[in-house]
Protein backbone atom coordinates (compact mmCIF):
# COMPACT_ATOMS: atom_id res chain seq x y z
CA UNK A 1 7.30 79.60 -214.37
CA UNK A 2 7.91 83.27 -214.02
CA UNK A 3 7.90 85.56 -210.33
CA UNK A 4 4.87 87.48 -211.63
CA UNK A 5 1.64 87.55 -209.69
CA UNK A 6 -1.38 84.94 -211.01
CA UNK A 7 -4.44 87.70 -209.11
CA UNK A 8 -2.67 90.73 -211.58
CA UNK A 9 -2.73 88.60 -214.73
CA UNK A 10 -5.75 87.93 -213.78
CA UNK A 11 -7.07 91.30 -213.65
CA UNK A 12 -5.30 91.94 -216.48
CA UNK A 13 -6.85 89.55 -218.34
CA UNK A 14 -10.41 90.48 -216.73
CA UNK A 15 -10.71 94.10 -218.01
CA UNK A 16 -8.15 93.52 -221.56
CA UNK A 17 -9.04 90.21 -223.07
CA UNK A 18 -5.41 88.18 -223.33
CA UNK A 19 -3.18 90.87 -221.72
CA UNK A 20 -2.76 88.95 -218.75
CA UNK A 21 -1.44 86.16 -220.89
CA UNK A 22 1.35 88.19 -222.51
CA UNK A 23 2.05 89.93 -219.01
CA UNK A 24 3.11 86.90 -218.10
CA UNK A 25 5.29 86.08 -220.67
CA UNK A 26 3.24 84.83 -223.85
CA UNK A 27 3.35 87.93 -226.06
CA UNK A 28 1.89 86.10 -229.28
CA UNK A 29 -0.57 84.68 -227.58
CA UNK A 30 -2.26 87.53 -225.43
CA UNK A 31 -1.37 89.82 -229.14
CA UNK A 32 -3.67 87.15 -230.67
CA UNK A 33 -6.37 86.73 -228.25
CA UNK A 34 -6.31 90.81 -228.26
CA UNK A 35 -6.11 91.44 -231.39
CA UNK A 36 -9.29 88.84 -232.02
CA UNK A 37 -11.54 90.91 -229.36
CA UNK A 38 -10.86 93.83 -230.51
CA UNK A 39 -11.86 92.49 -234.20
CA UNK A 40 -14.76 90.83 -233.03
CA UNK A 41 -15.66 93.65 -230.78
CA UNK A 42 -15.53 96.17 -233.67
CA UNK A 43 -18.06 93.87 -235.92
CA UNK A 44 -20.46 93.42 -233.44
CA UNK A 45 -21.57 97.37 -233.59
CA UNK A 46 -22.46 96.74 -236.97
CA UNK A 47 -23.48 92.47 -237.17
CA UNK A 48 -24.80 92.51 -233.69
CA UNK A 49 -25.32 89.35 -231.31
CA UNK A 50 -22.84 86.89 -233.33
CA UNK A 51 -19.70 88.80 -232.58
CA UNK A 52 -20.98 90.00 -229.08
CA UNK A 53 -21.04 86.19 -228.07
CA UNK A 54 -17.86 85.29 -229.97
CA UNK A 55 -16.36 88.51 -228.02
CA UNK A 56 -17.19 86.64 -224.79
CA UNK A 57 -15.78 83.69 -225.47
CA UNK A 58 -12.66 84.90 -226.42
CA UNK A 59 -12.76 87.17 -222.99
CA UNK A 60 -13.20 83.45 -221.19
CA UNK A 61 -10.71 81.93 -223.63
CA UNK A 62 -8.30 84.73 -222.16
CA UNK A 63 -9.15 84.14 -218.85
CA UNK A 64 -8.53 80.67 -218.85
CA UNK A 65 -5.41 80.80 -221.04
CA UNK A 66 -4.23 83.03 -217.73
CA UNK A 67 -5.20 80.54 -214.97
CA UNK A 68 -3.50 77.71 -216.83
CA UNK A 69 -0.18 79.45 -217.04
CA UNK A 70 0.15 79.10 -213.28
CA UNK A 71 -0.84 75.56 -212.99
């Protein structure tokens, strides 16, 4: 368990999709989940609804990954 705060993670993780998860100390894991939005994010300009739904489950996926770190 680690001295960092579970609301700033979580506002981390609320605005950059797995951030909050390598604030608090999983770096490959919040680097994944990032990297995957930002992917995802990118080929939904151009593919459209498919990636804009996979982009917001990866944003919950994040968020989750966050609140379970504390518990």
């Amino acid at each position: 368990m680690t001295d960092k705060s579970k609301e700033i993670a979580l506002l981390i993780s609320f605005f950059l999709a797995g951030l909050g998860i390598a604030y608090v100390g999983d770096i490959k894991k919040g680097a994944a989940i990032f990297a995957s939005a930002v992917i995802c994010n990118l080929l939904s300009i151009y593919f459209g609804l498919i990636f804009s739904i996979i982009v917001f489950l990866i944003w919950a996926y994040g968020m989750y990954a966050t609140y379970m770190y504390f518990q």
